[in-house]
PDB file of N, CA and C in Angstrom:
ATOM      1  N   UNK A   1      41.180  40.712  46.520  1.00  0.00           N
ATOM      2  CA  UNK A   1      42.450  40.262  46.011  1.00  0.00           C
ATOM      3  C   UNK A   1      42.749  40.856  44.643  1.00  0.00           C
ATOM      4  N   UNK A   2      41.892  40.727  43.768  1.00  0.00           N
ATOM      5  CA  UNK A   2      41.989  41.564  42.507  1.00  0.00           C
ATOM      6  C   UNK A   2      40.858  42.867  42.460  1.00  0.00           C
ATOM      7  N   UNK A   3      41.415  43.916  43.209  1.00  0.00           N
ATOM      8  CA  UNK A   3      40.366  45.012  42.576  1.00  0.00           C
ATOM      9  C   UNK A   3      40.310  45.539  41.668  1.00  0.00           C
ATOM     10  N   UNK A   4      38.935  46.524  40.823  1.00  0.00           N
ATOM     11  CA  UNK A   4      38.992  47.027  39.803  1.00  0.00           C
ATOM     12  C   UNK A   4      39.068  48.282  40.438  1.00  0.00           C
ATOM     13  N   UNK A   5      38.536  48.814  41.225  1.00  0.00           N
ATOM     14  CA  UNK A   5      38.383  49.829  41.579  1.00  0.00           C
ATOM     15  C   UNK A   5      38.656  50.380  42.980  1.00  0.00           C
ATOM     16  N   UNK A   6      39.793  51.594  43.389  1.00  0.00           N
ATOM     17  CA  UNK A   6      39.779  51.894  44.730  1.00  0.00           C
ATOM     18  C   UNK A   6      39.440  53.182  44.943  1.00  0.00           C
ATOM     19  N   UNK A   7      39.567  53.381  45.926  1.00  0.00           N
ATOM     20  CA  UNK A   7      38.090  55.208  46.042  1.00  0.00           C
ATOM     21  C   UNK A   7      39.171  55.127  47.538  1.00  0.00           C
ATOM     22  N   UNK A   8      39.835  56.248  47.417  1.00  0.00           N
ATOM     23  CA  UNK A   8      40.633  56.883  48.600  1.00  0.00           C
ATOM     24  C   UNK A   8      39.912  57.979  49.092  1.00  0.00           C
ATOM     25  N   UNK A   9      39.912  58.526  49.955  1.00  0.00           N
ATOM     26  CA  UNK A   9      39.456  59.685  50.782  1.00  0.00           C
ATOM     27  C   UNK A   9      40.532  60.394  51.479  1.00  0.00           C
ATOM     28  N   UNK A  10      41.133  61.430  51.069  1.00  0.00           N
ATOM     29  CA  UNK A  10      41.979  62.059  51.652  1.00  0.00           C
ATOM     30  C   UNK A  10      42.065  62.487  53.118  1.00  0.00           C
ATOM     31  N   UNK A  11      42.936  62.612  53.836  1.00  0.00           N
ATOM     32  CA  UNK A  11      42.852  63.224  54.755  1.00  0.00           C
ATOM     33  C   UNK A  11      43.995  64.010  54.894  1.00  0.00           C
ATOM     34  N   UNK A  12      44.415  65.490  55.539  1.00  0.00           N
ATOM     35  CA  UNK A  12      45.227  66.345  55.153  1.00  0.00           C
ATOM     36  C   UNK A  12      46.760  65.858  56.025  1.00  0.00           C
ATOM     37  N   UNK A  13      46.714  64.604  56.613  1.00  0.00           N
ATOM     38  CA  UNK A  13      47.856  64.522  57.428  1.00  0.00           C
ATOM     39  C   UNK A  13      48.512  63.431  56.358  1.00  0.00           C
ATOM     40  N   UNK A  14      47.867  62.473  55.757  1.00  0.00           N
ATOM     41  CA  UNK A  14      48.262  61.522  54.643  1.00  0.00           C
ATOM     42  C   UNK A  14      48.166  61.713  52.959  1.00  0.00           C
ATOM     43  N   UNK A  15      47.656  62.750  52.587  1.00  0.00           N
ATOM     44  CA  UNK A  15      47.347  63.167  51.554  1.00  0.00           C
ATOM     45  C   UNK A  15      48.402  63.332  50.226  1.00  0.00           C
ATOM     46  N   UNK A  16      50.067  63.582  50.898  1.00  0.00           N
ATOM     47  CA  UNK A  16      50.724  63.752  49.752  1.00  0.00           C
ATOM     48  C   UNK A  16      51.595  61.971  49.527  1.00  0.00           C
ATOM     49  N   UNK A  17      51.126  61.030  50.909  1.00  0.00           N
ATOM     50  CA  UNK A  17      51.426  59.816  51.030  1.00  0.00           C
ATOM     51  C   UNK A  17      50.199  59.282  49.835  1.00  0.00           C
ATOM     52  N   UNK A  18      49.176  59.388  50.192  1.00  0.00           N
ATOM     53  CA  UNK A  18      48.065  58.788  49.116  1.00  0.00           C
ATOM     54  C   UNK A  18      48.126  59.234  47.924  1.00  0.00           C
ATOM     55  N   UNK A  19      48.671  60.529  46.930  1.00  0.00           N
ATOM     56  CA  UNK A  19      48.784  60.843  46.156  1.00  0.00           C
ATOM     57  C   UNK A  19      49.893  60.502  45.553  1.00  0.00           C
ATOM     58  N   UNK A  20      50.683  60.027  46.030  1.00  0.00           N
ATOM     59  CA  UNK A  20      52.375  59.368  45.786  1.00  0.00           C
ATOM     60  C   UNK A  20      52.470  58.222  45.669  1.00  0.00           C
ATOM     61  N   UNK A  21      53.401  57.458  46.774  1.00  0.00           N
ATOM     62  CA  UNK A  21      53.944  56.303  46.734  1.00  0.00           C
ATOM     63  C   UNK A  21      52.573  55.239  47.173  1.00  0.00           C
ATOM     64  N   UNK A  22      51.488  55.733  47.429  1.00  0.00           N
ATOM     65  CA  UNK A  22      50.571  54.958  47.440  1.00  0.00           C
ATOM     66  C   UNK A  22      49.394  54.490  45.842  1.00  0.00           C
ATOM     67  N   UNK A  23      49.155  55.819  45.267  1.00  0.00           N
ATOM     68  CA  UNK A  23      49.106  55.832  44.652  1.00  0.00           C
ATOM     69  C   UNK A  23      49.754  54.654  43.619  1.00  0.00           C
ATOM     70  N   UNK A  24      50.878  55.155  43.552  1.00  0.00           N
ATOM     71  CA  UNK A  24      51.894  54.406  42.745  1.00  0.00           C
ATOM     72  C   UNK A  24      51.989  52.957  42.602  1.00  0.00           C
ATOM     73  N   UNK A  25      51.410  52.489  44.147  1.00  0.00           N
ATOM     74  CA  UNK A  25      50.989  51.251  44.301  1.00  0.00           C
ATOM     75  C   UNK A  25      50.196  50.838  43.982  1.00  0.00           C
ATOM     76  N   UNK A  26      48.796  51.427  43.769  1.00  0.00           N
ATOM     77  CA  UNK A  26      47.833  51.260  43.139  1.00  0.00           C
ATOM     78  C   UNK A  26      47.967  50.803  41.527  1.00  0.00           C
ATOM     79  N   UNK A  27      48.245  51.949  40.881  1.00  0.00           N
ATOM     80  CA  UNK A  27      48.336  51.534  39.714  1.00  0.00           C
ATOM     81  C   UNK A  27      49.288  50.475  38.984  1.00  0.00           C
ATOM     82  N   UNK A  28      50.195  50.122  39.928  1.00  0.00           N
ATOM     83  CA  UNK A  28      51.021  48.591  39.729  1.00  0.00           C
ATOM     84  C   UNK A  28      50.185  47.150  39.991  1.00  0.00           C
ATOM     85  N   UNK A  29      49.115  47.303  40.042  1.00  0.00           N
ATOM     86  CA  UNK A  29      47.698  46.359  40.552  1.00  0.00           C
ATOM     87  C   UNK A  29      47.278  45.526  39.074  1.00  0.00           C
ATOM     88  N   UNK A  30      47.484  44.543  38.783  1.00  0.00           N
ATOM     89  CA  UNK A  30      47.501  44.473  37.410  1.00  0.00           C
ATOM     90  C   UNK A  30      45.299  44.408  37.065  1.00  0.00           C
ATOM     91  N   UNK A  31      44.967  43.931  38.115  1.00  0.00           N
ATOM     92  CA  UNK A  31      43.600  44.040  37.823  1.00  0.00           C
ATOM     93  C   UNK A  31      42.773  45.597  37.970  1.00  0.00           C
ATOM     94  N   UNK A  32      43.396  46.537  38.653  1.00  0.00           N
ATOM     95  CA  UNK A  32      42.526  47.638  38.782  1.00  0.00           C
ATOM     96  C   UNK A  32      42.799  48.454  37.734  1.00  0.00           C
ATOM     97  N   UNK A  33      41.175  48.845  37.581  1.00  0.00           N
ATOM     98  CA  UNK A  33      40.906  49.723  36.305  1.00  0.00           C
ATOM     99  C   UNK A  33      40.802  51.173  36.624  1.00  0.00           C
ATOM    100  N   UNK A  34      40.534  51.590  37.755  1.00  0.00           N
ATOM    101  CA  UNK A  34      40.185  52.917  38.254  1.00  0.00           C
ATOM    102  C   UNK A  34      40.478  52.969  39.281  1.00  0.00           C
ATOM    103  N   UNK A  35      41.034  54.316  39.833  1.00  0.00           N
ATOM    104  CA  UNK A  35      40.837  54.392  40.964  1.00  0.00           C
ATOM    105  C   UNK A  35      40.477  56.535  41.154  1.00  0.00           C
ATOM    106  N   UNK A  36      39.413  56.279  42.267  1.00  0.00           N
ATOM    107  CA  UNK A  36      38.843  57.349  42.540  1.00  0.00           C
ATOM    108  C   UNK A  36      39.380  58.037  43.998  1.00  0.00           C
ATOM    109  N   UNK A  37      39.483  59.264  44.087  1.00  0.00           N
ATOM    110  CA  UNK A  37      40.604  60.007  45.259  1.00  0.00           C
ATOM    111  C   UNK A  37      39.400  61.390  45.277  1.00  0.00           C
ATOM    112  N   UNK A  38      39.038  61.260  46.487  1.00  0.00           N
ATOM    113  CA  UNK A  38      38.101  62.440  46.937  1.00  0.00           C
ATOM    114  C   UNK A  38      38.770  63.083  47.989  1.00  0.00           C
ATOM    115  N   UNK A  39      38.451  64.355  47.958  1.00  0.00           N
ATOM    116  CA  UNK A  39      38.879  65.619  49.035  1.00  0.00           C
ATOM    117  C   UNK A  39      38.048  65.803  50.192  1.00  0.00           C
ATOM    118  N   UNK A  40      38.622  65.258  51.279  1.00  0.00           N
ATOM    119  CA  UNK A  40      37.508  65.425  52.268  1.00  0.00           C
ATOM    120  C   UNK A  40      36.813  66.559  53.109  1.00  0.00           C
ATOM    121  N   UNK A  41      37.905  68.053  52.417  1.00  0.00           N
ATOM    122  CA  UNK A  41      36.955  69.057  52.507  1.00  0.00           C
ATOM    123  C   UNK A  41      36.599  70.081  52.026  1.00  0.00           C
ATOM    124  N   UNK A  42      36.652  69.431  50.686  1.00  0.00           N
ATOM    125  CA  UNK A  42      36.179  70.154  49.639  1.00  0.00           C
ATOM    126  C   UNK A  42      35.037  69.304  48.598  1.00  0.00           C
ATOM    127  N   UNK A  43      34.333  69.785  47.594  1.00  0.00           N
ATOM    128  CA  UNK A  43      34.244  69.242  46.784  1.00  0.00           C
ATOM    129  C   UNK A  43      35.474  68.477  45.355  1.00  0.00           C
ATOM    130  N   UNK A  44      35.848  67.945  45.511  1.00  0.00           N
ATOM    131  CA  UNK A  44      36.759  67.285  44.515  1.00  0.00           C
ATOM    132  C   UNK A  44      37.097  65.902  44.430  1.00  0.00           C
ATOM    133  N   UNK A  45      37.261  65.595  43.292  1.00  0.00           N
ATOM    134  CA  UNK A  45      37.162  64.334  43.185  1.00  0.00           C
ATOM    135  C   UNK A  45      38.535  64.304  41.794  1.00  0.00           C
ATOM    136  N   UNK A  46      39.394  63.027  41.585  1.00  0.00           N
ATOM    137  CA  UNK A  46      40.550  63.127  40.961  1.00  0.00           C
ATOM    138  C   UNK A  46      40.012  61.442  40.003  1.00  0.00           C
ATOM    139  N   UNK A  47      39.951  60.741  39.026  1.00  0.00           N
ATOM    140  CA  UNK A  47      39.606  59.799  38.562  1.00  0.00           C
ATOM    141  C   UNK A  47      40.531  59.310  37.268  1.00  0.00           C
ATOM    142  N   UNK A  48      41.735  58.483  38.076  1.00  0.00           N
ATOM    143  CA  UNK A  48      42.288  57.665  36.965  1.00  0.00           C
ATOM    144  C   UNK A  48      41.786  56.710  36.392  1.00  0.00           C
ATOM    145  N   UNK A  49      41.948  56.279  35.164  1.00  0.00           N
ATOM    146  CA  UNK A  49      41.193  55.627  34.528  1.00  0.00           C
ATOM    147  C   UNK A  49      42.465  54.755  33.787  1.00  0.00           C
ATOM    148  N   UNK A  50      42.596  53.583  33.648  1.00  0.00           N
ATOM    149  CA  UNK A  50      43.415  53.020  33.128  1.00  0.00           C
ATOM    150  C   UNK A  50      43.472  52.506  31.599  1.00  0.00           C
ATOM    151  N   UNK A  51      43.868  52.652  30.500  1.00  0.00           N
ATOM    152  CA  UNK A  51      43.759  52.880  29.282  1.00  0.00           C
ATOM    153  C   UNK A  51      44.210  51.304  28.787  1.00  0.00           C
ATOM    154  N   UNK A  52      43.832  51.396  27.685  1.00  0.00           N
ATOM    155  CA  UNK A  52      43.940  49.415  26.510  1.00  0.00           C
ATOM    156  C   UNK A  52      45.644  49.801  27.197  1.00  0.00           C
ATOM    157  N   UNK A  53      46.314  50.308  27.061  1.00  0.00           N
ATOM    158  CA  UNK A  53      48.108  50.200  26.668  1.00  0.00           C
ATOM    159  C   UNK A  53      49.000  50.550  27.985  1.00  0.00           C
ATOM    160  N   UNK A  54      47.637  50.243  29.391  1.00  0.00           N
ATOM    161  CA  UNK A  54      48.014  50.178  30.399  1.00  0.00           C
ATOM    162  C   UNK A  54      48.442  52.110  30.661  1.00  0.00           C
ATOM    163  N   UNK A  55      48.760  52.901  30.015  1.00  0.00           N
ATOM    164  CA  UNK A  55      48.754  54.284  30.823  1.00  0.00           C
ATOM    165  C   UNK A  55      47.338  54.792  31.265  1.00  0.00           C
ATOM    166  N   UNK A  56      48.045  55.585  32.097  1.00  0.00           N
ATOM    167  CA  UNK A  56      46.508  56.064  32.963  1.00  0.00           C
ATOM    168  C   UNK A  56      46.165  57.372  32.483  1.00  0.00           C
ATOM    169  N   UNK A  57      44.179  57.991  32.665  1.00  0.00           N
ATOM    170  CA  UNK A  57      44.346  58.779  31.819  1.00  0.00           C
ATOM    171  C   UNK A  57      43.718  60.104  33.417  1.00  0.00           C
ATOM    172  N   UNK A  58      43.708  61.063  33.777  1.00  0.00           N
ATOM    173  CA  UNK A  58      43.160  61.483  35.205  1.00  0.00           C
ATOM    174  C   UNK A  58      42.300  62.975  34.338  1.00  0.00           C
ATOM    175  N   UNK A  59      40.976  62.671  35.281  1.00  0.00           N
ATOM    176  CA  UNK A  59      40.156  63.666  35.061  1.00  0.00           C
ATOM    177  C   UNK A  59      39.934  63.920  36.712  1.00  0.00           C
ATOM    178  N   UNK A  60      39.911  65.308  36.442  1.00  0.00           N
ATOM    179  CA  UNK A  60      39.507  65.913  37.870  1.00  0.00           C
ATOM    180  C   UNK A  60      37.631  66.801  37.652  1.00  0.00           C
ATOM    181  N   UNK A  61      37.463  66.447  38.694  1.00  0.00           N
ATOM    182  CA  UNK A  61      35.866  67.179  38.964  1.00  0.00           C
ATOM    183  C   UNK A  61      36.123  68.089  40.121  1.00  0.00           C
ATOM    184  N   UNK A  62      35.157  68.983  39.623  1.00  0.00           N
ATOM    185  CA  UNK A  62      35.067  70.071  41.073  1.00  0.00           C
ATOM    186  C   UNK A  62      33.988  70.936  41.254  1.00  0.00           C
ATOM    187  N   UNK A  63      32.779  69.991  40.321  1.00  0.00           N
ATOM    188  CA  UNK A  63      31.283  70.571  40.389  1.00  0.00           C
ATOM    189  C   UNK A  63      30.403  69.978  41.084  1.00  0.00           C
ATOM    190  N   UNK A  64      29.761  70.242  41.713  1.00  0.00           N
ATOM    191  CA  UNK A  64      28.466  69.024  42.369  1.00  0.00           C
ATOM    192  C   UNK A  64      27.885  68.598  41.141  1.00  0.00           C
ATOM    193  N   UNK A  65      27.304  69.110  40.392  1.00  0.00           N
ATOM    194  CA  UNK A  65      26.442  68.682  39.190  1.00  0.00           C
ATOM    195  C   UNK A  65      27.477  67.490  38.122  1.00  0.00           C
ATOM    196  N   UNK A  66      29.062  67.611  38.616  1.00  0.00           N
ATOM    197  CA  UNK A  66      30.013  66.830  37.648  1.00  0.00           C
ATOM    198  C   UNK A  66      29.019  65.435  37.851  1.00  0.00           C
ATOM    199  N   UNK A  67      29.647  64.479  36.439  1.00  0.00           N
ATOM    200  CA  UNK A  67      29.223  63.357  36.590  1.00  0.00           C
ATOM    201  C   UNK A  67      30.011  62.434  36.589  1.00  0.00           C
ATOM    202  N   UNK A  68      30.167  61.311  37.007  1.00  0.00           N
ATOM    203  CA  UNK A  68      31.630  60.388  36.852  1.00  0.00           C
ATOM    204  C   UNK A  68      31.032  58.958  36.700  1.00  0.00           C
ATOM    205  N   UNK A  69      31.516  58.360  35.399  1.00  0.00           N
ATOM    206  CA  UNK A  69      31.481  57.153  35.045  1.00  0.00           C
ATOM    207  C   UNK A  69      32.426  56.093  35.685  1.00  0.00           C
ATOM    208  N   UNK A  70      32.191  55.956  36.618  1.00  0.00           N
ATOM    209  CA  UNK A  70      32.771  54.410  37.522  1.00  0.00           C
ATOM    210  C   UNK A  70      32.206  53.564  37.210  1.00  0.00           C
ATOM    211  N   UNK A  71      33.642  52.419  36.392  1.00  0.00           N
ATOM    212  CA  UNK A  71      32.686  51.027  36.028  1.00  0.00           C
ATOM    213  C   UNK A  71      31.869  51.033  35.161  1.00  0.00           C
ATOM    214  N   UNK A  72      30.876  50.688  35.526  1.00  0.00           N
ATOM    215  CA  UNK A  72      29.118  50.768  35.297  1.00  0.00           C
ATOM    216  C   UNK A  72      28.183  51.693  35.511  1.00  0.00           C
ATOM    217  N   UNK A  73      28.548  52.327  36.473  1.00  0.00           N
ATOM    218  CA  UNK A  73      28.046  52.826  37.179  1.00  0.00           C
ATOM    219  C   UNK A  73      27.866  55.090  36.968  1.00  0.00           C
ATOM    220  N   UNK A  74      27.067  55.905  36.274  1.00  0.00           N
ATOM    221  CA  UNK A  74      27.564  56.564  36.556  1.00  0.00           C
ATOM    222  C   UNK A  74      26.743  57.398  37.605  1.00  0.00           C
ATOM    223  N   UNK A  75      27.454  58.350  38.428  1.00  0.00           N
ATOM    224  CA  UNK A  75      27.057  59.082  39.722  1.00  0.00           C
ATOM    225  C   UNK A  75      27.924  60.594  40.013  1.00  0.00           C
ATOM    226  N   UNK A  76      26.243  61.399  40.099  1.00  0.00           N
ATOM    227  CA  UNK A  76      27.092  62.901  40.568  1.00  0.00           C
ATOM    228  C   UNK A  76      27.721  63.095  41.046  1.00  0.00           C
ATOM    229  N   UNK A  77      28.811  64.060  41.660  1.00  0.00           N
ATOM    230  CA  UNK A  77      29.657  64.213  42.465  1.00  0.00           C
ATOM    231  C   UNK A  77      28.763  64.581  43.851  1.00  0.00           C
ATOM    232  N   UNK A  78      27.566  65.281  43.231  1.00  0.00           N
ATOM    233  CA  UNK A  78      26.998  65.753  44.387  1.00  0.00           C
ATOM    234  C   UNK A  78      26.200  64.778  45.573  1.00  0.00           C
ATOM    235  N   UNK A  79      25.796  63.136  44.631  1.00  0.00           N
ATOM    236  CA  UNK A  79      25.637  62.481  45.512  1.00  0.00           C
ATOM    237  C   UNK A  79      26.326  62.005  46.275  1.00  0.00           C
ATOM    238  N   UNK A  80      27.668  62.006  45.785  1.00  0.00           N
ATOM    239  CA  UNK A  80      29.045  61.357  46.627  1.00  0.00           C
ATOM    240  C   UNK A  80      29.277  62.635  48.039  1.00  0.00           C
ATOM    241  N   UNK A  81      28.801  63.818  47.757  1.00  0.00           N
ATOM    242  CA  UNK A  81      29.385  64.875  48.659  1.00  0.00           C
ATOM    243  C   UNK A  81      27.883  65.317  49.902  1.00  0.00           C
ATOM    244  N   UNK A  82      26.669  64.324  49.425  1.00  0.00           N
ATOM    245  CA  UNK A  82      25.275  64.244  49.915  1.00  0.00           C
ATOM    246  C   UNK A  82      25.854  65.178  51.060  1.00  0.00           C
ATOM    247  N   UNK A  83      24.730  65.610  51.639  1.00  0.00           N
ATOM    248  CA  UNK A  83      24.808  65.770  53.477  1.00  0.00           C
ATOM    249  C   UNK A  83      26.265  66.618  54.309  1.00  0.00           C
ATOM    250  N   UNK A  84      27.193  66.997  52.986  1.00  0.00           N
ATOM    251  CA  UNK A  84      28.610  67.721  53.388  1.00  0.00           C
ATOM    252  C   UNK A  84      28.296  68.767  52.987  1.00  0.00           C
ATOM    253  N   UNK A  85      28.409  69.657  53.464  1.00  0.00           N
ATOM    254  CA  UNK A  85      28.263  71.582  53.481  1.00  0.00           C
ATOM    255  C   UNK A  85      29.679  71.833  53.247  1.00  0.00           C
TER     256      UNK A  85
END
């Protein structure tokens, strides 16, 4: 009901829907702090981050070795992309 965090996975038939007006929905969420958007066939990863004054701030990754601070939590890109060639 209140998330902090949503993690989309693209897919190329919904992709400019999830990057848009979905998106858009997202960040109108008054509890979510992040939300994470991965490329499902590529390495990439897109990470808004929501700022004290409510604007959002977006870092993009596109290294396996990148690292990304979610939350608490931080984790390679490359473990997120494990087992994908």
């Amino acid at each position: 009901m209140n998330p902090s965090l949503v993690v989309e996975v693209l897919s190329p038939s919904t992709e400019r829907y999830d990057r848009g007006e979905k998106a858009s929905y997202y960040r109108s969420i008054p509890s979510l702090q992040q939300i994470l958007i991965l490329s499902q066939d590529q390495v990439f990863a897109e990470h808004s981050i929501r700022q004290g004054d409510s604007t959002w701030t977006l870092v993009q990754y596109a290294k396996r070795a990148d690292r990304i601070q979610i939350l608490n939590i931080e984790i390679a890109l490359d473990e997120i992309y494990s087992g994908i060639v």
